[in-house]
C-alpha atoms as a PDB file:
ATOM      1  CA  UNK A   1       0.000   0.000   0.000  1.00  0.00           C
ATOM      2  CA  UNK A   2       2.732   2.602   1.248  1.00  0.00           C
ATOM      3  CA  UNK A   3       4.759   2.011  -2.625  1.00  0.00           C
ATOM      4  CA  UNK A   4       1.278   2.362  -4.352  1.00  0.00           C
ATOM      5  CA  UNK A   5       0.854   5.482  -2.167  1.00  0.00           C
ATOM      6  CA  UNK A   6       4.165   6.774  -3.097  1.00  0.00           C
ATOM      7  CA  UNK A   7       3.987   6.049  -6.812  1.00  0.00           C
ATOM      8  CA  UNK A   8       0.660   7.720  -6.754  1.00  0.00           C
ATOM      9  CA  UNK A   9       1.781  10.794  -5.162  1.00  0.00           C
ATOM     10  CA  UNK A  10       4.959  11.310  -7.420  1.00  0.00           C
ATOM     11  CA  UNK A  11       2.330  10.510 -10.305  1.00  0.00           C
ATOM     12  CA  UNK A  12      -0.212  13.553  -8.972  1.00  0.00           C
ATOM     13  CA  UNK A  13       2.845  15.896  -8.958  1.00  0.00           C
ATOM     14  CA  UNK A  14       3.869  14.974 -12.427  1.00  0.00           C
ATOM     15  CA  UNK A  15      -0.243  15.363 -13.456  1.00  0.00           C
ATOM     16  CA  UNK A  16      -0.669  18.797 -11.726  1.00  0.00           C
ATOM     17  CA  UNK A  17       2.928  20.079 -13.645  1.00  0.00           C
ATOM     18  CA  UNK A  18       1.562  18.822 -16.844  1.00  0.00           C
ATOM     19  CA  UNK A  19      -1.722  20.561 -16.370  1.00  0.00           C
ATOM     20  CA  UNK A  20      -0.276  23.915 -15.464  1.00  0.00           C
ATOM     21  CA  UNK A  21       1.967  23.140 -18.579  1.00  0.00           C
ATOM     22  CA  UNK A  22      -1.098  23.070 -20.923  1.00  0.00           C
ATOM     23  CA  UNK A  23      -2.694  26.033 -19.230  1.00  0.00           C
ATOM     24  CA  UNK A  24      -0.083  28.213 -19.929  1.00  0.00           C
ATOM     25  CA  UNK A  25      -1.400  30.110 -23.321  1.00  0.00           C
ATOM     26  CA  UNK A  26       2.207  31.098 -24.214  1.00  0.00           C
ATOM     27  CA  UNK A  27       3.009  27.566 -24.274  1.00  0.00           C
ATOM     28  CA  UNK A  28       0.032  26.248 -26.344  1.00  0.00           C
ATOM     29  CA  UNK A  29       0.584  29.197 -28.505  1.00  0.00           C
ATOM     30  CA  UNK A  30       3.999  28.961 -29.696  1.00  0.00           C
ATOM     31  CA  UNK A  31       4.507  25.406 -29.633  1.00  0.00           C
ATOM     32  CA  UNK A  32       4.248  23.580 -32.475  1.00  0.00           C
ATOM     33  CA  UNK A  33       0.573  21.776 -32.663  1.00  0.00           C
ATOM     34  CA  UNK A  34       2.822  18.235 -33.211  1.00  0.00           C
ATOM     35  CA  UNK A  35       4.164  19.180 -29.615  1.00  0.00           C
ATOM     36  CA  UNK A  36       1.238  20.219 -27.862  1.00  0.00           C
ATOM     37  CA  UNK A  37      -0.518  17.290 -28.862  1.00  0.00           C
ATOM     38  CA  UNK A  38       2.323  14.810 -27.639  1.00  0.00           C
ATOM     39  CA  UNK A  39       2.361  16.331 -24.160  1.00  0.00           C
ATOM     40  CA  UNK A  40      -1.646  16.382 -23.803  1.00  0.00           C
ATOM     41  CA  UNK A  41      -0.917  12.348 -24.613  1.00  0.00           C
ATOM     42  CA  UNK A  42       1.276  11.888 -21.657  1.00  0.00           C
ATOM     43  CA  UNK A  43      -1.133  14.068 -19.730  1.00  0.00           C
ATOM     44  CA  UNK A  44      -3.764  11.124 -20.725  1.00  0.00           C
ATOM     45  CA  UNK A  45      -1.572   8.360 -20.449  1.00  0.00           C
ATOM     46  CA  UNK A  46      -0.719   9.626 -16.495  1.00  0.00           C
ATOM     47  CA  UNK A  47      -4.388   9.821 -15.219  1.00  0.00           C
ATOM     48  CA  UNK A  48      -5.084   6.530 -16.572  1.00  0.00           C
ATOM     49  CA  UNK A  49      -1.712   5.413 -14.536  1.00  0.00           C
ATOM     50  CA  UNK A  50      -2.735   6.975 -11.663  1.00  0.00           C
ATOM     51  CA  UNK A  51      -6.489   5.372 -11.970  1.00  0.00           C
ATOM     52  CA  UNK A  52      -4.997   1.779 -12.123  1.00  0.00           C
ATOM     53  CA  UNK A  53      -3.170   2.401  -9.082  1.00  0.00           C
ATOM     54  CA  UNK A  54      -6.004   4.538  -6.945  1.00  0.00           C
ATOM     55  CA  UNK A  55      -7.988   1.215  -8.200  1.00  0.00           C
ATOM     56  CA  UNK A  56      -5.513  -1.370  -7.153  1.00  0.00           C
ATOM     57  CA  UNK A  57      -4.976   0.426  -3.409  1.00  0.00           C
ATOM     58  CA  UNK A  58      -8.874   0.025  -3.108  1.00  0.00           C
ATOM     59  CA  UNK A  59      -8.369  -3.963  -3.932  1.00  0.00           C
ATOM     60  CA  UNK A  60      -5.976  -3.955  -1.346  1.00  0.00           C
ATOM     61  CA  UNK A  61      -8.043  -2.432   0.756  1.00  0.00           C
ATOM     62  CA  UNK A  62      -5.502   0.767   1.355  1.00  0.00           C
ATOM     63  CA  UNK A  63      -6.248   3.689   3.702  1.00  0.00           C
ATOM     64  CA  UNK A  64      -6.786   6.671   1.877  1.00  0.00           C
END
């Protein structure tokens, strides 16, 4: 439970960079569309990560 925990903390952090990453207008905006695209993927990609893992704690019966 505690490595799940800690694997989906570091994952949140990651998420919550990314989003601020994609918020940021001068970012979207000068980046090529080829870029943006690829980074809104890994966005994607780490909430489903992050939903198999708050999902697997709940199997296990985790706290939290």
């Amino acid at each position: 439970c505690a490595r799940l925990g800690a694997e989906l903390d570091r994952l949140s952090q990651v998420i919550t960079g990314q989003e601020k990453k994609l918020e940021n207008e001068q970012f979207t905006s000068r980046a090529p569309e080829i870029v943006v695209t690829k980074e809104r993927e890994k966005l994607g990609s780490w909430r489903d990560q992050a939903e198999t893992l708050r999902r697997k704690r709940a199997q296990l019966g985790c706290p939290g």
